[in-house]
PDB file of N, CA and C in Angstrom:
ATOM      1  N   UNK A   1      -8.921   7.687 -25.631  1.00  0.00           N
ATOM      2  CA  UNK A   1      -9.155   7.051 -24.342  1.00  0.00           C
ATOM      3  C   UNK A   1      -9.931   8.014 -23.440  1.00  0.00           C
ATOM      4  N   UNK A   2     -10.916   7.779 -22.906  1.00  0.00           N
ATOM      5  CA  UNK A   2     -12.011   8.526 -22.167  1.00  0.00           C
ATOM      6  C   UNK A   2     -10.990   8.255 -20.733  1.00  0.00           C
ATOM      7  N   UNK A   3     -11.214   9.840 -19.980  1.00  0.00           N
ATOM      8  CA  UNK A   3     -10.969  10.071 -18.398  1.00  0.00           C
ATOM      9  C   UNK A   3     -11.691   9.142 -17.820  1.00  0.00           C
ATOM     10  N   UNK A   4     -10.995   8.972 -16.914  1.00  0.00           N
ATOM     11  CA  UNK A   4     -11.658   8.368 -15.568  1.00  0.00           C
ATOM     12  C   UNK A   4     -11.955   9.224 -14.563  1.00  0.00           C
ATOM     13  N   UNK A   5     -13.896   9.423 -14.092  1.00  0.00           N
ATOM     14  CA  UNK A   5     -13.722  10.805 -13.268  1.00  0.00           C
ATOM     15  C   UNK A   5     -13.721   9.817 -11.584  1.00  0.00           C
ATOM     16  N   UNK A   6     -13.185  10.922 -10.580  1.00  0.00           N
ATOM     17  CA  UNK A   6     -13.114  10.382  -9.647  1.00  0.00           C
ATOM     18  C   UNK A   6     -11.618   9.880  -9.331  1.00  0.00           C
ATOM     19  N   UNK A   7     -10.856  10.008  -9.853  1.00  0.00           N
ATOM     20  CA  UNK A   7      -9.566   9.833 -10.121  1.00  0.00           C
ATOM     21  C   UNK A   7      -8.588  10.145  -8.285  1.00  0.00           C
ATOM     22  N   UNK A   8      -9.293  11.303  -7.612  1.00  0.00           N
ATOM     23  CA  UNK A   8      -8.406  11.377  -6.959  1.00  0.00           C
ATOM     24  C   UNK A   8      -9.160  11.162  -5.950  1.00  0.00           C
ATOM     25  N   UNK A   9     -10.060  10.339  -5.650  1.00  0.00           N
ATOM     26  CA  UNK A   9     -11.331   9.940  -5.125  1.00  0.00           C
ATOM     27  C   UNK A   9     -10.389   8.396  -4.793  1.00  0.00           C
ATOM     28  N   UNK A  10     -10.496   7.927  -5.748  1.00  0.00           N
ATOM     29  CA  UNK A  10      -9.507   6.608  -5.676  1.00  0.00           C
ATOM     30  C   UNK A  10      -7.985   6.686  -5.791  1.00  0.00           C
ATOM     31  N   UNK A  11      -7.122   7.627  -5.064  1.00  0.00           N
ATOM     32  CA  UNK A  11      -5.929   7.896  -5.147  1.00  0.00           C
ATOM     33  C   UNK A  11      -5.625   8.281  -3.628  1.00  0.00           C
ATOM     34  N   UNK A  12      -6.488   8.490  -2.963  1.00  0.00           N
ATOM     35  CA  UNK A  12      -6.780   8.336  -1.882  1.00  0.00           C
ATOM     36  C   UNK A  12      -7.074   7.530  -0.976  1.00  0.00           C
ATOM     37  N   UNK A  13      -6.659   6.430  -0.209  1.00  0.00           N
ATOM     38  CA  UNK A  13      -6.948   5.524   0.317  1.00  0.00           C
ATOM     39  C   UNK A  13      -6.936   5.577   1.200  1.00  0.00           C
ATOM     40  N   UNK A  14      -6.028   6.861   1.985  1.00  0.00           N
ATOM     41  CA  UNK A  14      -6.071   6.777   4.004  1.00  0.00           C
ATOM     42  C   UNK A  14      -5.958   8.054   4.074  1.00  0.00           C
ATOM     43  N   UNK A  15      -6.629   8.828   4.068  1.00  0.00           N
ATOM     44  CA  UNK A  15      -7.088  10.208   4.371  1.00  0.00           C
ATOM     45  C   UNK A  15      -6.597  10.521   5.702  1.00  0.00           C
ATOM     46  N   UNK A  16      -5.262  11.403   5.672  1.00  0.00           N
ATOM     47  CA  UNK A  16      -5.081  12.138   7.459  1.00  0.00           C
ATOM     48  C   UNK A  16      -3.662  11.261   7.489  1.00  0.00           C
ATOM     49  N   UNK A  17      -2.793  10.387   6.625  1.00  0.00           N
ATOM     50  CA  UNK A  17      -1.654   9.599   6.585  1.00  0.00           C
ATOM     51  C   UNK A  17      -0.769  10.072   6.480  1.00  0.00           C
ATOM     52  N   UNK A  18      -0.539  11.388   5.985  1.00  0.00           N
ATOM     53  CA  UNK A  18       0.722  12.041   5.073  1.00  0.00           C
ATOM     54  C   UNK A  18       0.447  12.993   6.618  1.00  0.00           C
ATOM     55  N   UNK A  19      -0.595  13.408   7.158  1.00  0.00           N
ATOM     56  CA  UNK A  19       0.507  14.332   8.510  1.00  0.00           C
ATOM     57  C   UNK A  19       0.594  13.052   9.368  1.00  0.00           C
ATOM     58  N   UNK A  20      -0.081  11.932   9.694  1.00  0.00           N
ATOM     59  CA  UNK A  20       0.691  11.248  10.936  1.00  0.00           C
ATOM     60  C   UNK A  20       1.901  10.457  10.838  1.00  0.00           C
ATOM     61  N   UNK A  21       2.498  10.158   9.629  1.00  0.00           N
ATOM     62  CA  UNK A  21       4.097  10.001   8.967  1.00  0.00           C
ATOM     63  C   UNK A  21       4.727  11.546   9.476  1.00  0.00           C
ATOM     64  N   UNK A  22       4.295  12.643   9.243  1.00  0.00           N
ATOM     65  CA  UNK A  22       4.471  13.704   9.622  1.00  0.00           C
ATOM     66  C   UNK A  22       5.090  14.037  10.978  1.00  0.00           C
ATOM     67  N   UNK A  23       4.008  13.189  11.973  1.00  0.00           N
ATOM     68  CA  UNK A  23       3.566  14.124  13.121  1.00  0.00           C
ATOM     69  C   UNK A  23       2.973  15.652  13.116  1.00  0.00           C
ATOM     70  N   UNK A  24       2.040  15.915  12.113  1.00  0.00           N
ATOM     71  CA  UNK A  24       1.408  16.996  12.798  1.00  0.00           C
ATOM     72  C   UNK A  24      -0.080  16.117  12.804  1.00  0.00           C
ATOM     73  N   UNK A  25      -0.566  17.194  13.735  1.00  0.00           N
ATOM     74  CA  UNK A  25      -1.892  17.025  13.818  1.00  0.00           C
ATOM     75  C   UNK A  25      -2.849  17.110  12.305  1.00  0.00           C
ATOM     76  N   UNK A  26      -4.166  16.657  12.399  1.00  0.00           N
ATOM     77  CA  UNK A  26      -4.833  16.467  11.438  1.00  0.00           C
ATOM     78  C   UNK A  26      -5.604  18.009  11.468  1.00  0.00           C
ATOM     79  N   UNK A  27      -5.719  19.060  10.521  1.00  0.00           N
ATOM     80  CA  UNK A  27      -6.639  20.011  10.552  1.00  0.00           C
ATOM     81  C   UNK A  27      -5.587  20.991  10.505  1.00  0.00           C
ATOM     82  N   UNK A  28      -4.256  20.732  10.670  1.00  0.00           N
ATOM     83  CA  UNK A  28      -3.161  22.229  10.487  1.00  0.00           C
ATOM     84  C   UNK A  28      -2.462  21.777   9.409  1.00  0.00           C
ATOM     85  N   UNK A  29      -1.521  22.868   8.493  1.00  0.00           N
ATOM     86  CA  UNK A  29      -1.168  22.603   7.480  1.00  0.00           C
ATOM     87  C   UNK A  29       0.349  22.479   7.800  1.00  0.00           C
ATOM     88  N   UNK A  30       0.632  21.807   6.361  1.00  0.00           N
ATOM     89  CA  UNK A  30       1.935  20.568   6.659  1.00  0.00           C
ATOM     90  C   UNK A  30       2.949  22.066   6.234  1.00  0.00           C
ATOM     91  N   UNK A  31       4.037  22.254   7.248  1.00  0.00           N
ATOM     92  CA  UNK A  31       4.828  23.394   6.716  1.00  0.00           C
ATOM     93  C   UNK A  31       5.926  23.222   5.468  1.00  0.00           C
ATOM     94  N   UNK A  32       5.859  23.898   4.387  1.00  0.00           N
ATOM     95  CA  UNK A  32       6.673  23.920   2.887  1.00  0.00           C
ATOM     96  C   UNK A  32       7.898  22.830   3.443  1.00  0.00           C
ATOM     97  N   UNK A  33       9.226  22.916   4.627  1.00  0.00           N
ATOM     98  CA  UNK A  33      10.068  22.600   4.416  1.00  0.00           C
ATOM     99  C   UNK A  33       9.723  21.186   4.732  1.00  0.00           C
ATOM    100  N   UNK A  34       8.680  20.763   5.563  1.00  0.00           N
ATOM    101  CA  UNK A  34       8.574  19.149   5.759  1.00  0.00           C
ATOM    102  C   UNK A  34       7.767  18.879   4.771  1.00  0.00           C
ATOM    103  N   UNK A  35       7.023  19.150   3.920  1.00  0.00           N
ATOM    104  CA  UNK A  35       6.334  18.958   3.119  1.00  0.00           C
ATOM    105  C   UNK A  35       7.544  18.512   1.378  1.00  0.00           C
ATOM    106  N   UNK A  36       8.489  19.380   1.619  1.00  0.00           N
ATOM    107  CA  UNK A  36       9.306  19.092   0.164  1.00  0.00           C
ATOM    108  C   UNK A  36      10.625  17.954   0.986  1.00  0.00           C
ATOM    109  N   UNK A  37      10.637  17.651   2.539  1.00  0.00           N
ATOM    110  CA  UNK A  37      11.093  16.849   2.893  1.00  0.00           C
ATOM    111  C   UNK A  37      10.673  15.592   2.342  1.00  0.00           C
ATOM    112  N   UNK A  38       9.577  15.201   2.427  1.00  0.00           N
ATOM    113  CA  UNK A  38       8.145  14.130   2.264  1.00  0.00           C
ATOM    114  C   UNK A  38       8.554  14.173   0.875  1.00  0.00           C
ATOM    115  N   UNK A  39       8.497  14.670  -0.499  1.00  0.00           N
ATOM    116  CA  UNK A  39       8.555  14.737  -1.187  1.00  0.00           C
ATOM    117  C   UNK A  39       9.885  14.177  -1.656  1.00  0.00           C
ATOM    118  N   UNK A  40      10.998  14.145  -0.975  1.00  0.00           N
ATOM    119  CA  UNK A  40      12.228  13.720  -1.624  1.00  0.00           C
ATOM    120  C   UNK A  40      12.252  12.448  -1.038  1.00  0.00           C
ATOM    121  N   UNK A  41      11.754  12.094   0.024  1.00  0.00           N
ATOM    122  CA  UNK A  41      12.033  10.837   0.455  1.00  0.00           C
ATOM    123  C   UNK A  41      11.570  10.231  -0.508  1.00  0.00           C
ATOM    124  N   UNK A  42      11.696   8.430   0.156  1.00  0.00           N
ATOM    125  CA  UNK A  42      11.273   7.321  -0.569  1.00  0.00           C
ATOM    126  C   UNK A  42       9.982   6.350  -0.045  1.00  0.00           C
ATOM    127  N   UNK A  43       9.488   5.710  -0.671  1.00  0.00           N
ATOM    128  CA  UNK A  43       8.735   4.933  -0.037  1.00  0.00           C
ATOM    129  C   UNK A  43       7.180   5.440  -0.233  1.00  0.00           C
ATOM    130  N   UNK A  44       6.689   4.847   0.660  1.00  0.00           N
ATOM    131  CA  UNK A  44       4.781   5.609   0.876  1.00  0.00           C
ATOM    132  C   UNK A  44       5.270   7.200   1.204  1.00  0.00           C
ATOM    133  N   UNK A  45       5.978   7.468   2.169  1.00  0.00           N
ATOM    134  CA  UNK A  45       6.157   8.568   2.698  1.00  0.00           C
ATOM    135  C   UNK A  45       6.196   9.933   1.475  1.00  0.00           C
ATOM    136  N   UNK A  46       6.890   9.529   0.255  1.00  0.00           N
ATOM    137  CA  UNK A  46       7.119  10.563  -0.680  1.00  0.00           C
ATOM    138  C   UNK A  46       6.406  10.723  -1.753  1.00  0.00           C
ATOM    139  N   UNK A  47       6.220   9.198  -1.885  1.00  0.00           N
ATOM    140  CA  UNK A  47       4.423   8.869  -3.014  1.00  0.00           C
ATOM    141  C   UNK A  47       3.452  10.162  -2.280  1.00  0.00           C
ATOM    142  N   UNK A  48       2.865   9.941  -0.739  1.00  0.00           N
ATOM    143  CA  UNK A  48       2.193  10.646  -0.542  1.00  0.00           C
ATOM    144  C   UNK A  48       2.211  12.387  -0.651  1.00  0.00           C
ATOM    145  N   UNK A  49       3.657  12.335  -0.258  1.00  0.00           N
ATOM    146  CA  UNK A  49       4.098  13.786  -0.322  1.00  0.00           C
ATOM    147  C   UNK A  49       4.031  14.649  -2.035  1.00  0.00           C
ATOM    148  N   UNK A  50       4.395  13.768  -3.149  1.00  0.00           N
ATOM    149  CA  UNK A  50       4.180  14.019  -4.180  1.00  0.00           C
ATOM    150  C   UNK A  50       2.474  14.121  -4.857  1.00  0.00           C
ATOM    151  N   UNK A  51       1.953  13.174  -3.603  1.00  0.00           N
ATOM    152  CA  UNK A  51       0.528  13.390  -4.682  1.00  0.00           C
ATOM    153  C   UNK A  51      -0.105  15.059  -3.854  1.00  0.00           C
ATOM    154  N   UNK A  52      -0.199  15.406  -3.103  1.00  0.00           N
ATOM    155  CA  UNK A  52      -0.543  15.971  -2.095  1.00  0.00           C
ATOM    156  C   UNK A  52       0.111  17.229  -3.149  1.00  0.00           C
ATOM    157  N   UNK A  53       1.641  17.510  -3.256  1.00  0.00           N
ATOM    158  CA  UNK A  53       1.692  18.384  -4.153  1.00  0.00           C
ATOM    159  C   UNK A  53       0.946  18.786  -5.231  1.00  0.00           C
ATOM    160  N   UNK A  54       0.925  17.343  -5.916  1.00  0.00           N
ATOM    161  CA  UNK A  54       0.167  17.666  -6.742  1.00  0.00           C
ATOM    162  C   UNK A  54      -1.855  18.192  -7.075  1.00  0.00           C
ATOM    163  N   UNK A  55      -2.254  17.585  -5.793  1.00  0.00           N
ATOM    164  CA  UNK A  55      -3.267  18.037  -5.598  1.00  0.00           C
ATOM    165  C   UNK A  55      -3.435  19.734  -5.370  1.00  0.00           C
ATOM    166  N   UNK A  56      -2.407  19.841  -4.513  1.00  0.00           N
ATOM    167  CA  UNK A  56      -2.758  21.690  -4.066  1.00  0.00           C
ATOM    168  C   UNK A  56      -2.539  22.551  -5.290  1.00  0.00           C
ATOM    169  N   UNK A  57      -1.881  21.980  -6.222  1.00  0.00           N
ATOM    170  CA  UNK A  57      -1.711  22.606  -7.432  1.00  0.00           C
ATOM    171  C   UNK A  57      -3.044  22.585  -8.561  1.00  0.00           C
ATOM    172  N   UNK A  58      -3.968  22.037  -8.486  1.00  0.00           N
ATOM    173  CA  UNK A  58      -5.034  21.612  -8.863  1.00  0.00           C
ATOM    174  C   UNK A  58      -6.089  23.022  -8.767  1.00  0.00           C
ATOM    175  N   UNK A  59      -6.851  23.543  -9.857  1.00  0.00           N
ATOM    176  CA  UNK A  59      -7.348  24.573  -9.463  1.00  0.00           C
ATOM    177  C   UNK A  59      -8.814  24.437  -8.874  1.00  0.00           C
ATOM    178  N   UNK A  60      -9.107  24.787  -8.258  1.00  0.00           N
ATOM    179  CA  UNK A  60     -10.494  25.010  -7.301  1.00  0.00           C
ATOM    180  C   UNK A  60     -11.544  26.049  -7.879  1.00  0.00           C
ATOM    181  N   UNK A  61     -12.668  25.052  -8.310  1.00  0.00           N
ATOM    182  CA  UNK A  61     -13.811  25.885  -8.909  1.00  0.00           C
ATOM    183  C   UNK A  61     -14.349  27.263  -7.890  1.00  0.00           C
ATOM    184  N   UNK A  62     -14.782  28.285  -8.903  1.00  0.00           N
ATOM    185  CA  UNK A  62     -15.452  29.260  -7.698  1.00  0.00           C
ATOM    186  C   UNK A  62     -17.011  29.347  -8.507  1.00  0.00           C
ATOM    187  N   UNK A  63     -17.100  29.178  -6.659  1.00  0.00           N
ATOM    188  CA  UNK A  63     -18.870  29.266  -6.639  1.00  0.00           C
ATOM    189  C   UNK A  63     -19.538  30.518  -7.417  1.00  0.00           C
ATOM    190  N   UNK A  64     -20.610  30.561  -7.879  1.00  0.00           N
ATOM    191  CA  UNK A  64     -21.329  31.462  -8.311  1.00  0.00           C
ATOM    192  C   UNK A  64     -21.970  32.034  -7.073  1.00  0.00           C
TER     193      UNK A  64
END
């Protein structure tokens, strides 16, 4: 079965959602203990919190 690229391109649907469930502002980072809060909950709230984990875990190409 061939990847699908773009994957988290379309896993994304409301960009800036997971801090205003939050309350933080957009552009500061979500702090570890509300962040694994988000994560245990239920609902959209923990979907998001789980993908978000899983994104930062994702490794980041370095430029030449």
């Amino acid at each position: 079965m061939k990847k699908k690229k773009g994957w988290i391109k379309d896993a994304i649907k409301r960009p800036g959602a997971l801090h205003q469930a939050l309350g933080i502002p957009i552009g500061k980072r979500i702090p570890t203990g509300k962040m694994a809060k988000a994560q245990k909950s239920g609902g959209k709230v923990g979907m998001m919190g789980k993908l978000a984990k899983t994104l930062g875990k994702l490794k980041k190409k370095k430029k030449k």
